[in-house]
Protein backbone atom coordinates (compact mmCIF):
# COMPACT_ATOMS: atom_id res chain seq x y z
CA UNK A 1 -17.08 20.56 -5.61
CA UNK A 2 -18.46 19.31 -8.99
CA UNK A 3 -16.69 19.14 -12.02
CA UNK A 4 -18.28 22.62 -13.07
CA UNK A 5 -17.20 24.33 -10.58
CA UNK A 6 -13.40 24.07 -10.49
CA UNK A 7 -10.92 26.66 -10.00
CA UNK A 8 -9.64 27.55 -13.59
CA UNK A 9 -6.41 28.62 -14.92
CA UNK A 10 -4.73 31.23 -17.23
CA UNK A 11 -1.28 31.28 -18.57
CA UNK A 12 -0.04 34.53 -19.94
CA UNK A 13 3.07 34.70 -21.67
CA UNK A 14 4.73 36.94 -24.25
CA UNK A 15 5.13 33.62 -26.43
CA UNK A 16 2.34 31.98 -28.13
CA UNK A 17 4.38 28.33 -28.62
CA UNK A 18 4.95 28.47 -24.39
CA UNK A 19 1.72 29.52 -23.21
CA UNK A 20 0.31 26.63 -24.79
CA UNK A 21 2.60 24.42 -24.55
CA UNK A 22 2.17 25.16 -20.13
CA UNK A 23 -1.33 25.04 -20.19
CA UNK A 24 -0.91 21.45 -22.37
CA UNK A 25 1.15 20.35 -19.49
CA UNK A 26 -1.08 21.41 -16.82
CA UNK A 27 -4.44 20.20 -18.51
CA UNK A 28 -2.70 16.83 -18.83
CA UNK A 29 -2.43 16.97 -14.76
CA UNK A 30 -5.76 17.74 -14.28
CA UNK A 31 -7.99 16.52 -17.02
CA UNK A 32 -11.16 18.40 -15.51
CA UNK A 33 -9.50 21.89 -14.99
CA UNK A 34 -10.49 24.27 -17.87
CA UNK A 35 -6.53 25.95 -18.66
CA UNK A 36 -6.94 28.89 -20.74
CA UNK A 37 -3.25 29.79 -22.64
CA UNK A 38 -3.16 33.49 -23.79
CA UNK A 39 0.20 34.22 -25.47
CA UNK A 40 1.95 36.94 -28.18
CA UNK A 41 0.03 39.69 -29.72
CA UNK A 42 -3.04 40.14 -31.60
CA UNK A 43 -0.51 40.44 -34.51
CA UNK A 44 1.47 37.36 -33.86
CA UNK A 45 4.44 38.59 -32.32
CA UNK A 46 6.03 38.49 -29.16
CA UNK A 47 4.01 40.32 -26.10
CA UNK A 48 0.59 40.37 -24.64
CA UNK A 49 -2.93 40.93 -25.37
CA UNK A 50 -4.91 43.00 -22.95
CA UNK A 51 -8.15 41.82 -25.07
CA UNK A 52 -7.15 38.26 -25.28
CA UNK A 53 -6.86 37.81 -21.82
CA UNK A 54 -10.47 39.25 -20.72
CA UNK A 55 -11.69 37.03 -22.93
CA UNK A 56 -9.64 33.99 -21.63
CA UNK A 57 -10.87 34.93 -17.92
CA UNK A 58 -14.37 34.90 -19.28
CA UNK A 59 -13.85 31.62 -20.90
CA UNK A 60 -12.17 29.69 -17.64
CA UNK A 61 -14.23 30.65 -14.94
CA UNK A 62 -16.44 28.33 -14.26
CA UNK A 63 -17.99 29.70 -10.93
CA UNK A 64 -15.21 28.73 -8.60
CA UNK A 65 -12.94 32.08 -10.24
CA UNK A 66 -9.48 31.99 -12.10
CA UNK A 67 -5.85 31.76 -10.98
CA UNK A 68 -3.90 34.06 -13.27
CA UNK A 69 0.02 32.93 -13.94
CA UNK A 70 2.26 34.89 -16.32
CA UNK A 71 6.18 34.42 -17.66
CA UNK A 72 7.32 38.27 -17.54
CA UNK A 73 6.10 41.59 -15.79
CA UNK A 74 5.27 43.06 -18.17
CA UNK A 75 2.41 39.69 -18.85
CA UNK A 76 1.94 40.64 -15.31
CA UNK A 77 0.50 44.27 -15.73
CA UNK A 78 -1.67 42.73 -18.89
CA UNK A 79 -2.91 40.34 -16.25
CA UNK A 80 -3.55 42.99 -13.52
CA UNK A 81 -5.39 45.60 -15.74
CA UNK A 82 -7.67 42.88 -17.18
CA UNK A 83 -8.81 41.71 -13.58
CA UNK A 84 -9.51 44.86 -12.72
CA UNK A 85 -11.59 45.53 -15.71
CA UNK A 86 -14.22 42.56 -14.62
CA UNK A 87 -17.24 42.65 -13.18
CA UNK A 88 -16.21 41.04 -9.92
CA UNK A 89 -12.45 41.60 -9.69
CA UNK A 90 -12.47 38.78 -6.18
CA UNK A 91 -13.29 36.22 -8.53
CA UNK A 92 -9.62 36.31 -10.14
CA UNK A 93 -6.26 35.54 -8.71
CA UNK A 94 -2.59 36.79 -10.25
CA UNK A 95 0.01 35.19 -9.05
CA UNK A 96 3.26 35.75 -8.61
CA UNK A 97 4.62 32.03 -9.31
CA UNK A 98 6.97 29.94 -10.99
CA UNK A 99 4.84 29.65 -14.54
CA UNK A 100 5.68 25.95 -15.02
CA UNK A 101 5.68 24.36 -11.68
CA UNK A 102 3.04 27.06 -10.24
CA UNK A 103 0.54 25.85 -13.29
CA UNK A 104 0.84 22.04 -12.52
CA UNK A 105 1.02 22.62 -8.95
CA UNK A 106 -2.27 24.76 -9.04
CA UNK A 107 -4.10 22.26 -11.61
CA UNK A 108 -3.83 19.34 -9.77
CA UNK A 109 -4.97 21.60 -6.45
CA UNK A 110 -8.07 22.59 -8.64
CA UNK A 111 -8.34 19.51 -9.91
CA UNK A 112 -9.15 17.76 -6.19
CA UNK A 113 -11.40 21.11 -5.80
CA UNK A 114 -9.38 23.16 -3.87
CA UNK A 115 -10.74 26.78 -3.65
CA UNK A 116 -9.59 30.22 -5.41
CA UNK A 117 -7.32 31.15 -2.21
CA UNK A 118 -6.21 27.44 -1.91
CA UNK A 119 -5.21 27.30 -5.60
CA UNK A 120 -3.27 30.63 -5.58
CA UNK A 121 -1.66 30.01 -2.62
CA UNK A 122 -0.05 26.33 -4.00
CA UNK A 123 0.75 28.01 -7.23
CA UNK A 124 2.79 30.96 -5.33
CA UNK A 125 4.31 28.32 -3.03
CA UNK A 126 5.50 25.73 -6.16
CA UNK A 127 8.95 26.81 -6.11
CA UNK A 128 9.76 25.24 -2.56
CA UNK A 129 7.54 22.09 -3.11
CA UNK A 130 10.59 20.14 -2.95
CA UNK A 131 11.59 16.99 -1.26
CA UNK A 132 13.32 17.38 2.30
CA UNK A 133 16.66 15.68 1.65
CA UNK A 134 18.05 13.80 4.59
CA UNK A 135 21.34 11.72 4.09
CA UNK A 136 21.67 8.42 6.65
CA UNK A 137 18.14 9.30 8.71
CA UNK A 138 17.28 5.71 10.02
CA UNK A 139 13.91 4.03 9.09
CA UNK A 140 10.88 6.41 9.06
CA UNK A 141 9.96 7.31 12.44
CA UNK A 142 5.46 6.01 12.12
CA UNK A 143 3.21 8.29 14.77
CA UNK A 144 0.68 6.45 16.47
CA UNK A 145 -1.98 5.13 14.98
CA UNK A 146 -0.43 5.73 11.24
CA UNK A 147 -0.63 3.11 8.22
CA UNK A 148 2.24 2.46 6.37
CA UNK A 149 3.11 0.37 3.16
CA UNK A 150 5.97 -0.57 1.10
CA UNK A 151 4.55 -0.11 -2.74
CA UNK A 152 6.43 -1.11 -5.65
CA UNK A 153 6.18 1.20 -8.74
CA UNK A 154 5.43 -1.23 -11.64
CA UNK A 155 5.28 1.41 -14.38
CA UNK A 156 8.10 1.48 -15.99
CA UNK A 157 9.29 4.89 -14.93
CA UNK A 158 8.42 5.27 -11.71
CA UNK A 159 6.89 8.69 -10.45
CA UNK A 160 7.43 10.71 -13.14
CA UNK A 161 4.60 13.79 -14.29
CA UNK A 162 1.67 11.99 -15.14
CA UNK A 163 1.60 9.00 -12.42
CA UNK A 164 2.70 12.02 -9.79
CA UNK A 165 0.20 14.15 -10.58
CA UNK A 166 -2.59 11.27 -10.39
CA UNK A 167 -1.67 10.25 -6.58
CA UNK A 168 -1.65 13.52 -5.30
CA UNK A 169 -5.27 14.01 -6.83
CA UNK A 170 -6.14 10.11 -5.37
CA UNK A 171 -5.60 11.77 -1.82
CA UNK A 172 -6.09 15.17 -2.47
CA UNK A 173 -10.03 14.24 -1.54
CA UNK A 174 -9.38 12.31 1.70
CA UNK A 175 -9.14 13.46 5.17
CA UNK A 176 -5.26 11.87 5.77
CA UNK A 177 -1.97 13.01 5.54
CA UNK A 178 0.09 10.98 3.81
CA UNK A 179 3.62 10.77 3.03
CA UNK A 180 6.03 9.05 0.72
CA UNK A 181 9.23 8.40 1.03
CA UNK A 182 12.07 7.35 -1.50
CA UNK A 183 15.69 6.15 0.08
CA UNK A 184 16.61 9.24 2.52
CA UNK A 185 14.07 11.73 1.20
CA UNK A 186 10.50 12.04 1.44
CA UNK A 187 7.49 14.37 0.41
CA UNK A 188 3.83 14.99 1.00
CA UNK A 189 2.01 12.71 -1.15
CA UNK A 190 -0.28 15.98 -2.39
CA UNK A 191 2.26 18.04 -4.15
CA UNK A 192 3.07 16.75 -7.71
CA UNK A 193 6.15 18.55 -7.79
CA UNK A 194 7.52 17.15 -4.49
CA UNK A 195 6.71 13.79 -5.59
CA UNK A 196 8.13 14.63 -8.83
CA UNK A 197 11.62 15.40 -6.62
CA UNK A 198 11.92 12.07 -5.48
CA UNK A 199 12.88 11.21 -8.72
CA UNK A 200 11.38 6.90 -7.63
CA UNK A 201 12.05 4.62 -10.86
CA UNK A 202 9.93 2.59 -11.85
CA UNK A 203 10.77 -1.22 -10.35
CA UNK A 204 11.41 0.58 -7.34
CA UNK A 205 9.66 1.02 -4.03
CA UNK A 206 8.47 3.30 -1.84
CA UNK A 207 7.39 3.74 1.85
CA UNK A 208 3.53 5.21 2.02
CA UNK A 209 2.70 6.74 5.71
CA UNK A 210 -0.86 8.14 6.11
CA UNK A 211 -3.13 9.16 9.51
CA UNK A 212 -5.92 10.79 9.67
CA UNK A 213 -9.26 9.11 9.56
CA UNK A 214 -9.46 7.93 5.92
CA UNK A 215 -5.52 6.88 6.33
CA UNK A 216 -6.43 3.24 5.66
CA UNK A 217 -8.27 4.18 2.28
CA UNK A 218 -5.35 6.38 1.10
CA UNK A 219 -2.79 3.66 1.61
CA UNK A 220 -5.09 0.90 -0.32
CA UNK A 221 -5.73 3.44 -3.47
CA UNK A 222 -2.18 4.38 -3.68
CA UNK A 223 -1.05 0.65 -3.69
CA UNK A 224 -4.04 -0.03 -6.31
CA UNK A 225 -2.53 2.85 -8.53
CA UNK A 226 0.67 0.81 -8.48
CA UNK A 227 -0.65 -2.57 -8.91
CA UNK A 228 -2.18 -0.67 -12.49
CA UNK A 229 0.86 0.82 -13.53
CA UNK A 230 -0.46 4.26 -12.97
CA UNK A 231 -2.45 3.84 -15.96
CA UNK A 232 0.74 4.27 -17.99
């Protein structure tokens, strides 16, 4: 999928200040992912704009269609009557998600080019991306034929939003599943918010399992992200 052609997003909320300031937090996750916010009344107040939010439809779909994510029901029903008003109602998504952690979840899904269905379905599932906790398991049990690494995180804080959000896009595009795991819990190295949940510092490190046929090329660009920082 080309960078035209990404899943886009659009945040509806009854506040102006938190629609935008979701949609700044998601864009900054996925840097090629057109986020529309749409938030308040024509008037300025608190509620929703049923005109506003055709025209921020319009304005993310880029041919790949629009995942819709709102704060309130009421945002909801805007959402829902302004789908249904489009040409091609298929092409848009409203989901019923967690607005913060469904927005970064589904922006860095559309950001490795993930389709409509794909994106809607991370958003929706955002609230359980977290990290399987598991006090005194013994060393990570490797398949066959896996690759494995011990990578230190040389930024200085460790896998916070930003550095999260840019491995799960550097394997998001690889055939491998990969894994990383932090003292006794572990997630799957393409959900931000799981990575997030390990809550790794920076100076720490962490265990990286991948298979899969590009498993080998997952490992290496996930230790070169550390070796950089994470671009921090």
């Amino acid at each position: 999928m080309t960078d035209t052609t990404r899943v886009g997003l659009v945040v509806v909320s009854h506040s102006d200040m938190l629609a935008n300031g979701v949609a700044e937090l998601a864009a900054q996750m996925a840097p090629d992912v057109t986020v529309q916010p749409v938030g308040g009344t024509e008037e300025g107040g608190l509620g929703t704009d049923y005109g506003a939010v055709v025209e921020a439809l319009a304005d993310a779909d880029s041919g790949a269609g629009v995942v819709v994510l709102y704060d309130l029901g009421s945002a909801k029903m805007t959402a829902e009557m302004a789908v249904e008003s489009a040409d091609d109602p298929s092409r848009y998504a409203v989901v019923d998600a967690p607005l913060v952690e469904g927005a970064v979840a589904a922006a860095v899904a559309a950001q490795g080019g993930a389709s409509l269905a794909d994106v809607a379905a991370t958003a929706e599932g955002a609230s359980s991306e977290t990290p399987a906790a598991t006090p005194n398991r013994p060393a990570l049990h490797l398949v066959q034929g896996a690759v494995s690494a011990e990578v230190q995180l040389t930024n200085e804080v460790g896998l916070h939003a930003r550095p999260a959000a840019l491995l799960a896009r550097t394997v998001a595009e690889l055939d491998a599943d990969v894994t990383v795991r932090y003292g006794t819990e572990e997630a799957n190295a393409a959900s931000v918010l799981a990575l997030m949940g390990l809550s790794a510092p920076g100076g720490k490190s962490i265990t990286v399992v991948a298979t899969g046929k590009d498993a080998e090329e997952a490992v290496r660009r996930i230790e070169e992200l550390a070796e950089r920082g994470f671009d921090d």
